[in-house]
N, C-alpha and C. Protein backbone atom coordinates (compact mmCIF):
# COMPACT_ATOMS: atom_id res chain seq x y z
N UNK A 1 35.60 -19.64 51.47
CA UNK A 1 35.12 -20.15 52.76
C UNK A 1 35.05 -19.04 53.81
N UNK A 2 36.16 -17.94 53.77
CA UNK A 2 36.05 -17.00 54.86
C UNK A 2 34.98 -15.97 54.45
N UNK A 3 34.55 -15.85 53.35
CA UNK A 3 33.55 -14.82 52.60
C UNK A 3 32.31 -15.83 53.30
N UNK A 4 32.28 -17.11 52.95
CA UNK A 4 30.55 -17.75 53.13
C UNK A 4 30.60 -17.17 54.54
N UNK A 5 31.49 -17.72 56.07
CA UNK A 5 31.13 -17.54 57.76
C UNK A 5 31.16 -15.93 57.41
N UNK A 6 31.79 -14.97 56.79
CA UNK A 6 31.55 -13.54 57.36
C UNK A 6 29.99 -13.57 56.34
N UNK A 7 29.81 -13.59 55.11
CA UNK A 7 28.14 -13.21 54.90
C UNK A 7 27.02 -13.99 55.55
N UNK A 8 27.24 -15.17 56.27
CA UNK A 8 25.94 -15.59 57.08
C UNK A 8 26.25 -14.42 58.36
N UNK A 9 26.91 -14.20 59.12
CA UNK A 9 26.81 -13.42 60.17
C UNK A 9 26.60 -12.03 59.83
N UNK A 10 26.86 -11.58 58.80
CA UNK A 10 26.52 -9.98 58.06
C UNK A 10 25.14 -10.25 57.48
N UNK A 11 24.82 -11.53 57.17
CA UNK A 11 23.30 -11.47 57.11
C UNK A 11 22.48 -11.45 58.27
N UNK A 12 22.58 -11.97 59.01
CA UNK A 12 21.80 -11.71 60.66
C UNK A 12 21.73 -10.45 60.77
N UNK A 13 23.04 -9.71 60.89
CA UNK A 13 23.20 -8.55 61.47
C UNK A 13 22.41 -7.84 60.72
N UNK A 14 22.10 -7.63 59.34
CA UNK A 14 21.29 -6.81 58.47
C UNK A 14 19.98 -7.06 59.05
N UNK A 15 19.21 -8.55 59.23
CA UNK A 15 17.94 -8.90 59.58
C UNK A 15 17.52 -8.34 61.08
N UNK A 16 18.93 -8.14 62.04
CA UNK A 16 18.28 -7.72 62.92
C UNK A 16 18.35 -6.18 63.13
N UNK A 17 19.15 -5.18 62.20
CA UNK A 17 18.94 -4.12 62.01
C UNK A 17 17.07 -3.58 61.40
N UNK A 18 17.17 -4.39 60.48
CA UNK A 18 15.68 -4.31 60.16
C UNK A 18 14.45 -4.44 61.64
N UNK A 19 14.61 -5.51 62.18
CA UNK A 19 13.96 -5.39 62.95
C UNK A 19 13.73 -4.48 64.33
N UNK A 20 15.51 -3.81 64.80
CA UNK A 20 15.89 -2.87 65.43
C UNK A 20 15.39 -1.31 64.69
N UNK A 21 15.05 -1.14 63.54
CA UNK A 21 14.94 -0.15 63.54
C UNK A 21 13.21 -0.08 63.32
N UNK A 22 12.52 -1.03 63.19
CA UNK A 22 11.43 -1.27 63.54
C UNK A 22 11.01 -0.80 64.27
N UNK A 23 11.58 -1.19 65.65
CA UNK A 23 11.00 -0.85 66.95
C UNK A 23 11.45 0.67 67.42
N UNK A 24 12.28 1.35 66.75
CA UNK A 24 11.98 3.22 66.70
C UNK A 24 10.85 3.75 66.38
N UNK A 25 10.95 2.87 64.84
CA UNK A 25 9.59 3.34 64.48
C UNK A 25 8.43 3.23 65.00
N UNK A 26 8.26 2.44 65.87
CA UNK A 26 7.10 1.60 66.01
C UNK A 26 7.02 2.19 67.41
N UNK A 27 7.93 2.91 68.19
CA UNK A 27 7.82 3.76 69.16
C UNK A 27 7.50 5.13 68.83
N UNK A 28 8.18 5.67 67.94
CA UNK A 28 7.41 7.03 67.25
C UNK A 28 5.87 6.87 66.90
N UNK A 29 5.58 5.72 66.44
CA UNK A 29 4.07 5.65 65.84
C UNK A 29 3.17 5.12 67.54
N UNK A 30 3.84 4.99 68.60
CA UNK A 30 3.06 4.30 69.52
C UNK A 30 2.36 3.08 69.26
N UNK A 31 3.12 2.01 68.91
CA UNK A 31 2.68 0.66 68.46
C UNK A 31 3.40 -0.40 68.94
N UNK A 32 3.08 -0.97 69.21
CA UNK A 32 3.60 -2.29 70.35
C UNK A 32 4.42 -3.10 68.94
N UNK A 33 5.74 -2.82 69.11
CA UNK A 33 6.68 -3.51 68.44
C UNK A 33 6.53 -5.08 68.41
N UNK A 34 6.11 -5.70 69.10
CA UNK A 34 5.88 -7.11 69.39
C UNK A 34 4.73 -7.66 68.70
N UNK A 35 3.94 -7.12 68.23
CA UNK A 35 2.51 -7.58 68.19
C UNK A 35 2.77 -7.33 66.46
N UNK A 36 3.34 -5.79 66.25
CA UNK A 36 3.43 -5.93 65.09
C UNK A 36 4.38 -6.84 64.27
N UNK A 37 5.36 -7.14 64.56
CA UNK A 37 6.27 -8.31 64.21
C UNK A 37 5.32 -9.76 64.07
N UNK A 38 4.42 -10.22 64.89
CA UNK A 38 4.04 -11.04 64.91
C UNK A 38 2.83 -10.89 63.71
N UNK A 39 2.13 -10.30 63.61
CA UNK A 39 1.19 -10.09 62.86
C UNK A 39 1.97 -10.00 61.35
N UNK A 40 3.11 -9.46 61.31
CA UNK A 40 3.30 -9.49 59.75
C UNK A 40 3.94 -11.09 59.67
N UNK A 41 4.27 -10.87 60.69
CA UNK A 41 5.34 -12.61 60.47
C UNK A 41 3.75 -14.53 60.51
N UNK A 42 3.11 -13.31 60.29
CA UNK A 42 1.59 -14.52 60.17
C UNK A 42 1.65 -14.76 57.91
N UNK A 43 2.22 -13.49 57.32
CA UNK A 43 2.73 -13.77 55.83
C UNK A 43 3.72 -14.91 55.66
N UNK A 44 3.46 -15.94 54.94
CA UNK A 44 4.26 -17.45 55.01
C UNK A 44 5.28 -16.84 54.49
N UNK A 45 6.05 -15.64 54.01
CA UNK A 45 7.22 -15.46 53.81
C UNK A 45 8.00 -14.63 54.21
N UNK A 46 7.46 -13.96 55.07
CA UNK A 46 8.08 -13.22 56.42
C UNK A 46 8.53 -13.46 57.39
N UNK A 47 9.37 -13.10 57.83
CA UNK A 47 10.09 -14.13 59.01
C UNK A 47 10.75 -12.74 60.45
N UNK A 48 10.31 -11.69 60.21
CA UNK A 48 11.31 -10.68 60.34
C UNK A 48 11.79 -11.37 62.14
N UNK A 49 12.72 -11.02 62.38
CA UNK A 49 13.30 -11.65 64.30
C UNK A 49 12.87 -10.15 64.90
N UNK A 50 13.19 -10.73 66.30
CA UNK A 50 12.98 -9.84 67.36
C UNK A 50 14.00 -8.78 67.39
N UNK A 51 13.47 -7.48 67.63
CA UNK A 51 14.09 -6.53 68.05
C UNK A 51 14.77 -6.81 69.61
N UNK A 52 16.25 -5.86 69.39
CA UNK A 52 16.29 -5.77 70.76
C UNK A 52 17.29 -4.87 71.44
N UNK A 53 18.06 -4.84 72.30
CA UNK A 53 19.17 -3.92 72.81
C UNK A 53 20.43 -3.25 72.17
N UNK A 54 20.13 -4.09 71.15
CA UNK A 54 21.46 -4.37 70.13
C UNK A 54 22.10 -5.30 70.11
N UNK A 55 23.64 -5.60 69.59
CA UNK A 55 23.94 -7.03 68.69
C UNK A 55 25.32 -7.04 69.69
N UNK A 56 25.54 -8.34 69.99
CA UNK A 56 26.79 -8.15 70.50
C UNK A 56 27.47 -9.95 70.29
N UNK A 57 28.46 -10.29 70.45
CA UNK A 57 29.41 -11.52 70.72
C UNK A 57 30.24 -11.56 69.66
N UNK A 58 30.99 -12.17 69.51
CA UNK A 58 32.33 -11.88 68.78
C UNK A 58 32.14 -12.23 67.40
N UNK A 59 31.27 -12.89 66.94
CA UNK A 59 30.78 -12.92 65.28
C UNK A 59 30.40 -11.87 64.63
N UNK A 60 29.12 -11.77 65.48
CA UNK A 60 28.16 -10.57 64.23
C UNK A 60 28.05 -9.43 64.58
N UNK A 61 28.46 -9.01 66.03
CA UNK A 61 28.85 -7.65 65.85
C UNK A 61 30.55 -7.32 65.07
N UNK A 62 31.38 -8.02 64.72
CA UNK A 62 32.44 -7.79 64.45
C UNK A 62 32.64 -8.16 62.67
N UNK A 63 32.40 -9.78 62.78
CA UNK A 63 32.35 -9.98 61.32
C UNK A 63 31.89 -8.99 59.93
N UNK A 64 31.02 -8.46 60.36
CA UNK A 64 30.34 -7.50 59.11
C UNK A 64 31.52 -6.32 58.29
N UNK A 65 32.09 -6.64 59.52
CA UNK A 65 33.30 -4.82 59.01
C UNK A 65 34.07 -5.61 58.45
N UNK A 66 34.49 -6.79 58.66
CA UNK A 66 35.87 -7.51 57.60
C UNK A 66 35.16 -7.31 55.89
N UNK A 67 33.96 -7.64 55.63
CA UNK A 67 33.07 -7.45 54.27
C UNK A 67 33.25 -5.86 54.19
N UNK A 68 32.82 -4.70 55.02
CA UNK A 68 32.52 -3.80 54.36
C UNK A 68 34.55 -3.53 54.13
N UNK A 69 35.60 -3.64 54.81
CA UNK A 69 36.78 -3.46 55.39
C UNK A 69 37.62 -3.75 53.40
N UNK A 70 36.66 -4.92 53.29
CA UNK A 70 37.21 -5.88 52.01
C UNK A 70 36.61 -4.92 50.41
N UNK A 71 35.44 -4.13 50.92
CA UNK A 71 34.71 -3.34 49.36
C UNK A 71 33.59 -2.49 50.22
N UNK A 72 34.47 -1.28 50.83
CA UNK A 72 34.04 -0.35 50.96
C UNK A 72 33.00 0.53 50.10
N UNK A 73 33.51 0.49 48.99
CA UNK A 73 32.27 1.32 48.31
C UNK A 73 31.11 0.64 47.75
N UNK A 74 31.07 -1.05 48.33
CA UNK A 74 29.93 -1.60 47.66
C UNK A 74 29.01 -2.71 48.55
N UNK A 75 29.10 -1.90 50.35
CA UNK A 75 28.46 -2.46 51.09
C UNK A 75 28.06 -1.32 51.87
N UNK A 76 27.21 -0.50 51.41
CA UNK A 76 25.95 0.24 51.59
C UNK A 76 25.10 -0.18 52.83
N UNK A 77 24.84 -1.29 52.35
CA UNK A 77 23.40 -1.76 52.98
C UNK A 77 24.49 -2.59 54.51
N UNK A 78 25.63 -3.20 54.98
CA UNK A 78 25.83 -3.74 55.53
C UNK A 78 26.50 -2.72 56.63
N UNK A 79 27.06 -1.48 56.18
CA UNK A 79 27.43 -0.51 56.86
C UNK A 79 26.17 0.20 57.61
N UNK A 80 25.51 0.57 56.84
CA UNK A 80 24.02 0.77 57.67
C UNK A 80 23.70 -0.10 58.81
N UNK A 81 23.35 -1.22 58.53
CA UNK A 81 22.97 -2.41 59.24
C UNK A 81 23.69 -2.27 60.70
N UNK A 82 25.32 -2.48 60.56
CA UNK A 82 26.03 -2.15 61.65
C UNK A 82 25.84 -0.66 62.37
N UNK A 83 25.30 0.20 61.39
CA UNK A 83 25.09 1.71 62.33
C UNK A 83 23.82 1.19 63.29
N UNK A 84 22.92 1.00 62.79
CA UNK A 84 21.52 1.03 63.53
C UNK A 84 21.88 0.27 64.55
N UNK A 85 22.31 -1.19 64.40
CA UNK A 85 22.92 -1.67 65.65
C UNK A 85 23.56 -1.29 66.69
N UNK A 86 24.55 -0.69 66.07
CA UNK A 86 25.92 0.29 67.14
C UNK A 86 24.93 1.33 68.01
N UNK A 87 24.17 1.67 67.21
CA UNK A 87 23.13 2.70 67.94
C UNK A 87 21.83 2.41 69.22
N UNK A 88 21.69 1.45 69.05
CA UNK A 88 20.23 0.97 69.90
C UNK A 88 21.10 0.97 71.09
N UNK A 89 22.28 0.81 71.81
CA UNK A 89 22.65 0.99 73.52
C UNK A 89 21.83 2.16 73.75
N UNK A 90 22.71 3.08 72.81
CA UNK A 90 22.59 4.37 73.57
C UNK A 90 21.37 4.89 73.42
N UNK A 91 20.55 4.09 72.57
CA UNK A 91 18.72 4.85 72.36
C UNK A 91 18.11 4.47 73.45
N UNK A 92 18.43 3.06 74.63
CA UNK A 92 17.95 2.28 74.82
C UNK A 92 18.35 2.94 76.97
N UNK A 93 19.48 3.13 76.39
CA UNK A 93 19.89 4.08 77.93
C UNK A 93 19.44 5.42 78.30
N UNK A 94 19.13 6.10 76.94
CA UNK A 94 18.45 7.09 77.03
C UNK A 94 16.91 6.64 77.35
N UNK A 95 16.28 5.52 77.01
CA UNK A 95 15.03 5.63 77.62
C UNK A 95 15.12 4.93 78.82
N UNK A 96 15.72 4.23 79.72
CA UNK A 96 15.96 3.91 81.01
C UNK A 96 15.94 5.57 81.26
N UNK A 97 16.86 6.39 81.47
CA UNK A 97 17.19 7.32 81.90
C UNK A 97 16.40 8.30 81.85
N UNK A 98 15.06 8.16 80.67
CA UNK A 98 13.99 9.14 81.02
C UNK A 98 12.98 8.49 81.77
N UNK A 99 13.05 7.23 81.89
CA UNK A 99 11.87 6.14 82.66
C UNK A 99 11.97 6.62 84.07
N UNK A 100 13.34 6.86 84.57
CA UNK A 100 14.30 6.97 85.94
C UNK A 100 14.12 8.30 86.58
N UNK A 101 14.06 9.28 85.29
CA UNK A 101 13.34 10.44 86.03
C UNK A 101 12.09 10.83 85.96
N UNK A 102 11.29 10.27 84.99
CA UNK A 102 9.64 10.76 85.46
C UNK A 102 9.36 9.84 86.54
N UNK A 103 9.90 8.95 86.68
CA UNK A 103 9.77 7.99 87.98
C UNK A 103 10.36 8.60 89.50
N UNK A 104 10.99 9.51 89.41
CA UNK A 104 12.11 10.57 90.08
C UNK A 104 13.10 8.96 90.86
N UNK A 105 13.42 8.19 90.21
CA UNK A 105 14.17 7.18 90.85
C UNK A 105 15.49 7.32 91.45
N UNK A 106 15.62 6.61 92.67
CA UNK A 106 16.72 6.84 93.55
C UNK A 106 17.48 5.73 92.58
N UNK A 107 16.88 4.29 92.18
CA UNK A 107 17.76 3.47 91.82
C UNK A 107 16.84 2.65 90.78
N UNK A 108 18.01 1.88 89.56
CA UNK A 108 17.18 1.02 88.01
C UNK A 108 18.16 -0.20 87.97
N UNK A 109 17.32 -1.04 88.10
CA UNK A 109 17.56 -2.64 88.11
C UNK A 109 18.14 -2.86 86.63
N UNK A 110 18.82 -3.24 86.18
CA UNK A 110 19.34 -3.77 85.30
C UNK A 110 19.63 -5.29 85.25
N UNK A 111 18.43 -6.26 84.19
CA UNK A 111 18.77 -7.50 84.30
C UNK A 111 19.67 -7.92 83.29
N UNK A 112 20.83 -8.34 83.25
CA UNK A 112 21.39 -9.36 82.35
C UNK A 112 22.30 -8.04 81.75
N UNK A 113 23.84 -8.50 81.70
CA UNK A 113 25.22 -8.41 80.95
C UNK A 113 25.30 -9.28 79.33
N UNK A 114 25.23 -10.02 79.33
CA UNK A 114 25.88 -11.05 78.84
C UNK A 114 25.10 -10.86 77.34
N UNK A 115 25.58 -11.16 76.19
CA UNK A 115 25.20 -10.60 74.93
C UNK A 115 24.06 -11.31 74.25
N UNK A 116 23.16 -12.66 75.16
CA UNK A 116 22.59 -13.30 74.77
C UNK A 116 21.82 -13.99 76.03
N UNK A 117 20.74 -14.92 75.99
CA UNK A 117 19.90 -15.13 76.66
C UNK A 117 20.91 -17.00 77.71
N UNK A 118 21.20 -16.79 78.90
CA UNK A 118 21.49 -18.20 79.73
C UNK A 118 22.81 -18.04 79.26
N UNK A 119 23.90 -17.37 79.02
CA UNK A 119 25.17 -17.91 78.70
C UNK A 119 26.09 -16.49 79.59
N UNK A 120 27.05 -16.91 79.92
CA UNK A 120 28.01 -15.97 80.92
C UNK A 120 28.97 -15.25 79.50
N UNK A 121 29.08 -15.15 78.21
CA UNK A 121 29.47 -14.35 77.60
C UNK A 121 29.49 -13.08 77.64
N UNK A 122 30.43 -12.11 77.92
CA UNK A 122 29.73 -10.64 77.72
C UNK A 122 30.67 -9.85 76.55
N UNK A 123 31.34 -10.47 75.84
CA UNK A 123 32.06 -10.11 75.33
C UNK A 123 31.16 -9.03 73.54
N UNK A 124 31.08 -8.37 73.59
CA UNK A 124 30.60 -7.24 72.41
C UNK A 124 29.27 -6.87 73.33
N UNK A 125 28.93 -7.22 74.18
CA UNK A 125 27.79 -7.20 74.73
C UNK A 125 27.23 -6.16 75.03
N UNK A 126 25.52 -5.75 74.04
CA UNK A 126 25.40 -4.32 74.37
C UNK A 126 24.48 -4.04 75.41
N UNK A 127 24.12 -4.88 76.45
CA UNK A 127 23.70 -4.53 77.83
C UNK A 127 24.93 -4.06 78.59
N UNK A 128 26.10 -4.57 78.32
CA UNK A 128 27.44 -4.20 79.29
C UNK A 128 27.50 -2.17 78.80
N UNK A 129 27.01 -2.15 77.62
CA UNK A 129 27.37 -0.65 77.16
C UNK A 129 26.12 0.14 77.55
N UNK A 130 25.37 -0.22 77.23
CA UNK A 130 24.00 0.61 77.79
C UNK A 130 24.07 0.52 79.47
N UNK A 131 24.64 -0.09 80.41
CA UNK A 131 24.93 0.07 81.89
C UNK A 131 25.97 1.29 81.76
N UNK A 132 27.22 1.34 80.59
CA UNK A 132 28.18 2.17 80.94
C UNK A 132 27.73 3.41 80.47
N UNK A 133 26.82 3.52 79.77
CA UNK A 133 26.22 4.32 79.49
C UNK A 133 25.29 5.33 80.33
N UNK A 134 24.70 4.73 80.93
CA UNK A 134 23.33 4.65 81.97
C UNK A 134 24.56 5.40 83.12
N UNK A 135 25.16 5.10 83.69
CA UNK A 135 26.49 5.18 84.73
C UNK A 135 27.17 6.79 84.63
N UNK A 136 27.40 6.79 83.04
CA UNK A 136 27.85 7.74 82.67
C UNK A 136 26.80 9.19 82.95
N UNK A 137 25.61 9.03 82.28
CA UNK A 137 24.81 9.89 82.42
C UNK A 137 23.33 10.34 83.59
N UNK A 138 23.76 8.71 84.24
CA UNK A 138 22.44 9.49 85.59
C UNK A 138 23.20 9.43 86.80
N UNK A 139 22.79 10.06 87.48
CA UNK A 139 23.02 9.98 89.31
C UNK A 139 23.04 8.84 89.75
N UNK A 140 21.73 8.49 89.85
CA UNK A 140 21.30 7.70 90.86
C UNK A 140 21.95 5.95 90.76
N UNK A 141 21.72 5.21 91.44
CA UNK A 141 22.24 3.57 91.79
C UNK A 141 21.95 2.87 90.42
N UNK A 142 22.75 1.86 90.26
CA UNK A 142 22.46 0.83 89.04
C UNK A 142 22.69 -0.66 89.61
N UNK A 143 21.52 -1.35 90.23
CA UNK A 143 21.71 -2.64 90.52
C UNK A 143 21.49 -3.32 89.44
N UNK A 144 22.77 -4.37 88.87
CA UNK A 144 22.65 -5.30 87.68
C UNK A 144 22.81 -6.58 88.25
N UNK A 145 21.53 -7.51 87.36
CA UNK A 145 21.69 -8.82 88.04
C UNK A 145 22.05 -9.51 86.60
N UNK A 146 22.95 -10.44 86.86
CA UNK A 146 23.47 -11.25 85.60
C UNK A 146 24.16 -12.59 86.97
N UNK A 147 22.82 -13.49 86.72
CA UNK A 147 23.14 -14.75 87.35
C UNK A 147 24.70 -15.60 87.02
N UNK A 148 24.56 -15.50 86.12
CA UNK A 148 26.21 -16.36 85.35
C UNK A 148 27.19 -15.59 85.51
N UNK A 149 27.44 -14.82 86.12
CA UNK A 149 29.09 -13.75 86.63
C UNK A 149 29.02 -13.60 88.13
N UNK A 150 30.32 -14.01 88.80
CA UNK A 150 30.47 -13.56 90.01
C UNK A 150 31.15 -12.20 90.15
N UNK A 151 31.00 -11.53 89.20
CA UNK A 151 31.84 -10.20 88.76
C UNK A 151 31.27 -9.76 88.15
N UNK A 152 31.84 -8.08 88.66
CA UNK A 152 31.52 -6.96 86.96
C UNK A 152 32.50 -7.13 85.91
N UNK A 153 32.10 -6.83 84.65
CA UNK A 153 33.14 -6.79 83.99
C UNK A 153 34.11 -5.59 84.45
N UNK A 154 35.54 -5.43 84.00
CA UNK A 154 36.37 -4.44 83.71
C UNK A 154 35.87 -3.23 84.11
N UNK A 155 34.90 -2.98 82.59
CA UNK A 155 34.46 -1.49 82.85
C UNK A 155 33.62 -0.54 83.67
N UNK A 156 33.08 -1.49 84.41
CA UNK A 156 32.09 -1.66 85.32
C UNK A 156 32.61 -1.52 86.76
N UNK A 157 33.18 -2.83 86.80
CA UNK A 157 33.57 -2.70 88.48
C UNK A 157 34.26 -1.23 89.25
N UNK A 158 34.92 -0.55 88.30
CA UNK A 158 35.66 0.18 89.54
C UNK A 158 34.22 1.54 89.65
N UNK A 159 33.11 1.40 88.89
CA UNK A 159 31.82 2.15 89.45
C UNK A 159 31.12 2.33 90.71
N UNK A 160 31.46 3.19 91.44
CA UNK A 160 30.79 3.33 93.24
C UNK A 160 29.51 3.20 92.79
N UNK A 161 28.74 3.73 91.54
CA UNK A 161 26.94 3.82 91.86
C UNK A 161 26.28 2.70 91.04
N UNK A 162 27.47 1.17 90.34
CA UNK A 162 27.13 0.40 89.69
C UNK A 162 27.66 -0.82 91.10
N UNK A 163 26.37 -2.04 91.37
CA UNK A 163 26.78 -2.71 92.49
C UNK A 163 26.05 -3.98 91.77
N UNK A 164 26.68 -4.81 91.43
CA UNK A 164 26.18 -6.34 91.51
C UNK A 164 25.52 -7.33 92.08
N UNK A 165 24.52 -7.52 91.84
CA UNK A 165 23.26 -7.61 93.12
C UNK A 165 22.18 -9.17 92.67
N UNK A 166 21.17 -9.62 93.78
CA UNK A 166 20.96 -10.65 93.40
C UNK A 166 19.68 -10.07 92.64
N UNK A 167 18.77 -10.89 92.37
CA UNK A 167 17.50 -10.54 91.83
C UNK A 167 16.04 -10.05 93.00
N UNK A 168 16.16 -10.89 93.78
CA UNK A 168 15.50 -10.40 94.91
C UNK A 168 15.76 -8.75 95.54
N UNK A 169 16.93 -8.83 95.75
CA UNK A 169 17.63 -7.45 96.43
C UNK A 169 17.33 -6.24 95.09
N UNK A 170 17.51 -6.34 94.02
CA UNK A 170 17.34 -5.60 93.37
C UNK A 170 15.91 -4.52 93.09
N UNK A 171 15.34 -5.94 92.71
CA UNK A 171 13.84 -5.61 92.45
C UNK A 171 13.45 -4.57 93.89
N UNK A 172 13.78 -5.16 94.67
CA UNK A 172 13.04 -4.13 95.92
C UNK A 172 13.65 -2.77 96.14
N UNK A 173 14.96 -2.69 95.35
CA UNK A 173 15.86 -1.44 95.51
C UNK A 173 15.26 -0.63 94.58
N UNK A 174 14.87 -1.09 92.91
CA UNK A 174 14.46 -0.34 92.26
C UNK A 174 13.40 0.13 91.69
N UNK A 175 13.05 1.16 91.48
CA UNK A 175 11.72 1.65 91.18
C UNK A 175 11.53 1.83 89.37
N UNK A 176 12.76 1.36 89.00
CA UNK A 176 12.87 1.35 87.56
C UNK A 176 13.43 -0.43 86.97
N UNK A 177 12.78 -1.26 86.45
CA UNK A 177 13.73 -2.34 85.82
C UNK A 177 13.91 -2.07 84.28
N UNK A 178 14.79 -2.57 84.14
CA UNK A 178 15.54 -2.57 82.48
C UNK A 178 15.54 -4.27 82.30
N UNK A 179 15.07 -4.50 81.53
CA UNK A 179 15.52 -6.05 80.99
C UNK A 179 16.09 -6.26 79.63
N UNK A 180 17.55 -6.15 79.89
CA UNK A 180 18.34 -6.22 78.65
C UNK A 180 18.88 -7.89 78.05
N UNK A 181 18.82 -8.89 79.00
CA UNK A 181 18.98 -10.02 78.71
C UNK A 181 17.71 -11.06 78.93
N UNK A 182 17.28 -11.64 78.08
CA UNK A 182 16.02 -12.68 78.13
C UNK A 182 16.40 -13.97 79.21
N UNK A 183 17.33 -14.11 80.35
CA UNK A 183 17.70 -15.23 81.05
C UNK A 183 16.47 -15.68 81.13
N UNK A 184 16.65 -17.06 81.61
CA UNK A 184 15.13 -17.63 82.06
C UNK A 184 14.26 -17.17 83.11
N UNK A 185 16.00 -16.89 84.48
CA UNK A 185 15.23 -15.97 85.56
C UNK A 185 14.57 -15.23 85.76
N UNK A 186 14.71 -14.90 84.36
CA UNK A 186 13.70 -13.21 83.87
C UNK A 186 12.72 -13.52 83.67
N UNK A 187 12.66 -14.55 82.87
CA UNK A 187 11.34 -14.51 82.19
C UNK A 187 10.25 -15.48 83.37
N UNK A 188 11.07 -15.98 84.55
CA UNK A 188 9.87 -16.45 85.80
C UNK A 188 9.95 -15.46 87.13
N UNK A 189 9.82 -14.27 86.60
CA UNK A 189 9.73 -12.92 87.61
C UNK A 189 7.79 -13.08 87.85
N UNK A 190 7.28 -13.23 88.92
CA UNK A 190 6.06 -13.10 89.09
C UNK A 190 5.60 -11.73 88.71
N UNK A 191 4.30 -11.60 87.38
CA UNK A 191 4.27 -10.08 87.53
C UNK A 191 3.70 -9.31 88.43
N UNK A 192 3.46 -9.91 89.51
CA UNK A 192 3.00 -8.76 90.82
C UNK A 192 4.21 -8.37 91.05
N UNK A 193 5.42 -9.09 91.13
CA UNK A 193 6.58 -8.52 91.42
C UNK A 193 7.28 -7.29 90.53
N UNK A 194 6.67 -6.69 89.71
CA UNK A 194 6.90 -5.67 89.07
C UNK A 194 5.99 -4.69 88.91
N UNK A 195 4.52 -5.07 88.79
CA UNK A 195 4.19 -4.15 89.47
C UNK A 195 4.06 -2.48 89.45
N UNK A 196 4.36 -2.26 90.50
CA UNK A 196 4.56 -0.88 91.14
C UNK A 196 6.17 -0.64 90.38
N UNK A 197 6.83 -1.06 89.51
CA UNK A 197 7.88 -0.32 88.85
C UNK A 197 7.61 0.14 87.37
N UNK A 198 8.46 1.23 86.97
CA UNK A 198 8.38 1.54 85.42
C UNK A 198 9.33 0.38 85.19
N UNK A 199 8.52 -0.19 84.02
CA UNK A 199 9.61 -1.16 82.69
C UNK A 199 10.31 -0.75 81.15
N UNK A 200 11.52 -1.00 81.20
CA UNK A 200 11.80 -0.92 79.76
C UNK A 200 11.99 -2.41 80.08
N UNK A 201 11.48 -2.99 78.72
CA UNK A 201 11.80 -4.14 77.94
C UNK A 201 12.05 -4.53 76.66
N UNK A 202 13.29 -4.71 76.61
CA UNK A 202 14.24 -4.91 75.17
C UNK A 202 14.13 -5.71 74.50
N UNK A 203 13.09 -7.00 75.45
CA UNK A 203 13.58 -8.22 74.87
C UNK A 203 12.35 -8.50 74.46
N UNK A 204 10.81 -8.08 74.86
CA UNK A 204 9.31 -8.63 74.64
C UNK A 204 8.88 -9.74 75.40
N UNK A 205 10.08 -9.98 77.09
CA UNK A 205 9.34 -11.48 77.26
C UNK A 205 8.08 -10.98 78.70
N UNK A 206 8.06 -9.92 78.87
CA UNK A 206 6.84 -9.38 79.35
C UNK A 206 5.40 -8.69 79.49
N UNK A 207 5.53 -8.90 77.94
CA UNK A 207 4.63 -8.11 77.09
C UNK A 207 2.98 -8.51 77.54
């Protein structure tokens, strides 16, 4: 029984490695990650999911290592899976952070903490790491809006150039948005209201 809940969540995590490392590729080749997902997923036995920021909440970013933890030398493919994952923050902060300077930005909106789309969870959450990330390596301001927290997390708050902000106030502060969480709020942003900013989007709901 503890083998079936850890291989359904080590199976996600593999499916969405596949699709995470998709969208490298599919940035090296200059190809709209979204369109191509959809187009293969038109094969009645394709299903591949959305790429995105990376994997986070207390199942499937964690569960997978009890399997590889249990037969190290015969989970190959599930150790991978968890690398590519572990990896997309920091691919993902690095392109905020080059968006931020060909933009020469004073300040980058950051929407959504929380490890999933409408829920105040932030727990494995890899928007919370790609902010600490982002923090770590640029100058300039980081307004993050995450409707469901009246707080930063922990690692966050004691940051002078990381400030918790509404959605209105933000957008007008920054000349860069990041959309790391699909909230709904996000996805009813008028697009004149963006506009005049550079976008990264993690999630495809602006495409």
């Amino acid at each position: 029984a503890e083998l079936v809940k850890l291989a359904e969540n080590a199976y996600r995590d593999v499916n969405i490695a596949f699709a995470n490392e998709l969208s490298l590729v599919c940035e090296r080749l200059d190809i709209n990650v979204w369109d191509m997902v959809a187009l293969a997923n038109r094969h009645p036995r394709v299903d591949i999911l959305k790429p995105g920021p990376g994997v986070g909440g207390h199942c499937i970013a964690v569960d997978p290592w009890f399997i590889v933890d249990s037969a190290p030398n015969d989970t190959a493919l599930i150790r991978a899976a968890r690398g590519v994952n572990d990896s997309k923050p920091r691919h993902v902060a690095a392109q905020i952070t080059a968006a931020a300077i060909k933009a020469d930005a004073q300040a980058v909106a950051c929407l959504g903490l929380s490890y999933k789309a409408d829920i105040d969870d932030m727990r494995e959450s890899p928007a919370v790491e790609i902010v600490e990330i982002l923090a770590a390596g640029w100058n300039g301001d980081i307004w993050v809006v995450e409707p469901y927290v009246n707080a930063l997390p922990g690692s966050l708050a004691g940051l002078e150039k990381v400030r918790l902000a509404n959605l209105e106030d933000a957008l007008d502060a920054a000349q860069v948005v990041a959309l790391l969480v699909d909230h709904q709020a996000f996805r009813d942003i008028p697009p004149p209201r963006l506009a005049a900013k550079s976008i990264i989007d993690t999630r495809g709901i602006w495409r």
